[in-house]
Protein backbone atom coordinates (compact mmCIF):
# COMPACT_ATOMS: atom_id res chain seq x y z
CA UNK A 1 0.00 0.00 0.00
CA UNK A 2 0.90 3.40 -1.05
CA UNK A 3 -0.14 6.75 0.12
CA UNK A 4 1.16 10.59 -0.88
CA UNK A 5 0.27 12.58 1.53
CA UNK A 6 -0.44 16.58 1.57
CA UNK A 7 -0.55 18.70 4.94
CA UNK A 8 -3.40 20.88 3.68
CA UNK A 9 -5.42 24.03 4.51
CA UNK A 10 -8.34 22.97 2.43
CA UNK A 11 -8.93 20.28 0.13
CA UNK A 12 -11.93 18.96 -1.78
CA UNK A 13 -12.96 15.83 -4.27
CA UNK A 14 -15.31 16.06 -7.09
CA UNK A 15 -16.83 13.28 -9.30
CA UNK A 16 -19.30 13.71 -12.44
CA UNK A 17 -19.72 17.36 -11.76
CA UNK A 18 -20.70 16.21 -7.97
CA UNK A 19 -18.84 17.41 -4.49
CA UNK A 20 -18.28 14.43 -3.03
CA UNK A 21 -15.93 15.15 -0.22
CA UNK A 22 -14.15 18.14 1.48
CA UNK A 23 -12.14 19.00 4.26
CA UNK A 24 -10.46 22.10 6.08
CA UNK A 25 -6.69 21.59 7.46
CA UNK A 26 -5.46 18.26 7.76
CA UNK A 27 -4.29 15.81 5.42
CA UNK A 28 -4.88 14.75 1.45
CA UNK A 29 -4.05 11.14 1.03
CA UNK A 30 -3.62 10.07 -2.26
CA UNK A 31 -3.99 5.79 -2.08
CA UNK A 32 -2.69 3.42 -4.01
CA UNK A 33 -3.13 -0.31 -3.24
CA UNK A 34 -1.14 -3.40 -4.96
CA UNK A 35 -1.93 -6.90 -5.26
CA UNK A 36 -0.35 -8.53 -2.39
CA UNK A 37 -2.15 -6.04 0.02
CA UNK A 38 -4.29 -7.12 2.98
CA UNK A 39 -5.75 -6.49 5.95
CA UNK A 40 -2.60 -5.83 8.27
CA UNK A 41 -1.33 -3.81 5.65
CA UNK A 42 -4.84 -0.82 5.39
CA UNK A 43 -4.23 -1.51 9.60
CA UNK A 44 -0.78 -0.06 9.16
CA UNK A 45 -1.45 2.67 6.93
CA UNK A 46 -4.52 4.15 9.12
CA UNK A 47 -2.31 4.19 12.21
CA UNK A 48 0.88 5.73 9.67
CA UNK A 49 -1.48 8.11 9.01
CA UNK A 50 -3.46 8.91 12.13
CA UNK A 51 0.54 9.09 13.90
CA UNK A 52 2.31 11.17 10.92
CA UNK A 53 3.76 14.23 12.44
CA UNK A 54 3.65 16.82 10.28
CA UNK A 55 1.27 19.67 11.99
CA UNK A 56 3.58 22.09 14.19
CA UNK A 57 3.98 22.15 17.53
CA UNK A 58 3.92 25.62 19.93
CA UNK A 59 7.42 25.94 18.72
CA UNK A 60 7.21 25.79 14.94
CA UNK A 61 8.35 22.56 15.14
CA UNK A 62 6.20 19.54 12.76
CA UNK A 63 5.95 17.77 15.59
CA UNK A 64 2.07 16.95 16.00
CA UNK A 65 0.11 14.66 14.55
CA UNK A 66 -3.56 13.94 13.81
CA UNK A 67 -3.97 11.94 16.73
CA UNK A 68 -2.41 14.96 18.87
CA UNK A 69 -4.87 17.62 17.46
CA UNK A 70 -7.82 15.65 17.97
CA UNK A 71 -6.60 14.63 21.54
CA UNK A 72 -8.24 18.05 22.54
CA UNK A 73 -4.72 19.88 23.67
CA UNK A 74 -5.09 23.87 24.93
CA UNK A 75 -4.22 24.17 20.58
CA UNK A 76 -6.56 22.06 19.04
CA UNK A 77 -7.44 22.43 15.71
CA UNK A 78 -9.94 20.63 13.65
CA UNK A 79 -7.85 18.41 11.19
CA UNK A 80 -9.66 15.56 8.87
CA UNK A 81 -8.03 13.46 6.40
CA UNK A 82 -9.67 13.67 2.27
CA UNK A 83 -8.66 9.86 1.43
CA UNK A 84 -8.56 9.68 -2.51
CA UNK A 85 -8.20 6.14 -3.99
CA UNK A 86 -5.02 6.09 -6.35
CA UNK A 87 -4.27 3.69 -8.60
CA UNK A 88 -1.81 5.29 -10.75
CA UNK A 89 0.26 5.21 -7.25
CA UNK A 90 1.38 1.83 -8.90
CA UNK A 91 2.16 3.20 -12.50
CA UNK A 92 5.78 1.76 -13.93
CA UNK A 93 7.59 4.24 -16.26
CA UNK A 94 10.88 1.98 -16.17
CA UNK A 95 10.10 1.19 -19.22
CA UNK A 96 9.45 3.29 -22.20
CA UNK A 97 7.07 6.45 -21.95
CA UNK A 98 3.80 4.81 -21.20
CA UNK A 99 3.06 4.00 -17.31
CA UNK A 100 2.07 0.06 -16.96
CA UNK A 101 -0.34 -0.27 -14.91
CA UNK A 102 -0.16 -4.36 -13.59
CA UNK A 103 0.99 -3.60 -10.02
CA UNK A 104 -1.89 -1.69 -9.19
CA UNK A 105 -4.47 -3.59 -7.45
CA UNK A 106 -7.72 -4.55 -9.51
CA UNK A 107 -10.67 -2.78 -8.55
CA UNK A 108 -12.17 -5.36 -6.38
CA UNK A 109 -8.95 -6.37 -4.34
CA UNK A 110 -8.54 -2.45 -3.62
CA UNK A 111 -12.00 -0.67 -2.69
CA UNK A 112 -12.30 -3.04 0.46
CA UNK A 113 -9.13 -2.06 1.53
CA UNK A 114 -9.55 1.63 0.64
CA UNK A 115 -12.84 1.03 2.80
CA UNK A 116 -11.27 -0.40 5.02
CA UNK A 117 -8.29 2.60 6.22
CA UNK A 118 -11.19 4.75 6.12
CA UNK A 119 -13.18 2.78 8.56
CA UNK A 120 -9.97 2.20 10.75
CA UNK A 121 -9.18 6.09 10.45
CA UNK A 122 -13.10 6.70 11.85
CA UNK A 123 -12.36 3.85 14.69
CA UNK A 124 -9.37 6.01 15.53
CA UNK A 125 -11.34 9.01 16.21
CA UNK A 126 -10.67 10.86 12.64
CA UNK A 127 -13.05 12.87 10.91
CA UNK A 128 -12.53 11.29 7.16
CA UNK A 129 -14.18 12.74 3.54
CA UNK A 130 -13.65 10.22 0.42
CA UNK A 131 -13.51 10.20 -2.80
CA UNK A 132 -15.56 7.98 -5.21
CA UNK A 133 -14.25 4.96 -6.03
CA UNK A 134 -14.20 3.91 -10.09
CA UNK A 135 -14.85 7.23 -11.61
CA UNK A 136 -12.85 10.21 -12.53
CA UNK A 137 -12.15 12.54 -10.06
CA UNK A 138 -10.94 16.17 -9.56
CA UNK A 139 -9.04 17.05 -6.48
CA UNK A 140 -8.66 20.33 -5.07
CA UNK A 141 -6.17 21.09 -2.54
CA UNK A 142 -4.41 24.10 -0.90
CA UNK A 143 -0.83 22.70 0.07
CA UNK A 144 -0.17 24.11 3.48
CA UNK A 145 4.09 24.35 3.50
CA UNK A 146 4.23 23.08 1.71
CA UNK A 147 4.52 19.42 3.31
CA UNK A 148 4.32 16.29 1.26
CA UNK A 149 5.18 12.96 1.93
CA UNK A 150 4.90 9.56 0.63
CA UNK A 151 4.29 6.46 2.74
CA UNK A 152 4.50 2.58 1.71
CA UNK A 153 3.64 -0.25 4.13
């Protein structure tokens, strides 16, 4: 499993001319899944995600996480997580100019597992917007740093 991640100040998904998920500051998770993905592995990535440090601190310092803000500390802010399902996350360009595609996850090995970091992120306590899985999507985000950072369990 794959994820690129984006601290953002905003961030919003749209699908056939439809709003289908927004968020204020937090995170924009672009994610991929491959074929050999499982369970343990969407556990992994909702806790990489719900732990990633990357919000400052009182100093200035990205030391904060998700978990931290929602913890309810005298600086709290409201932080969610847009989760975007990727498959191009996978895309080869070692050879030639055309991406292949045959890492990436088929459609039916990857939703439930999408589903199912989104559901773990929830457990955790995250507020989570999605995407819609299996159509074409535009994402709109406001890069807060800006921060990116790309995570494979």
């Amino acid at each position: 499993m794959r994820a690129v991640v984006q601290r953002v100040e905003r961030a919003a998904v749209s699908s056939e001319g439809e709003r289908v998920g927004e968020i204020g500051p937090g995170l924009c998770v672009l994610l991929g899944v491959t074929h050999d993905d499982g369970p343990v592995q969407a556990d992994k990535m909702a806790g990489k995600l719900w732990g990633l440090r990357v919000f400052d601190d009182g100093d200035g310092v990205m030391n904060r996480s998700l978990s931290d803000l929602a913890a309810g500390d005298a600086d709290r802010v409201d932080a969610a997580l847009l989760v975007v399902s990727q498959f191009t996350l996978y895309g080869d360009t070692s050879k030639g100019r055309r991406p292949s595609w045959i890492a990436a996850a088929r459609p039916e090995h990857a939703e439930p597992l999408v589903e199912a970091v989104v559901e773990r992120l929830r457990d955790l306590g995250a507020t989570v917007a999605t995407g819609r899985f299996r159509t074409e999507m535009q994402v709109e985000l406001v890069n807060d740093g800006p921060v990116t950072v790309l995570i494979d369990v």
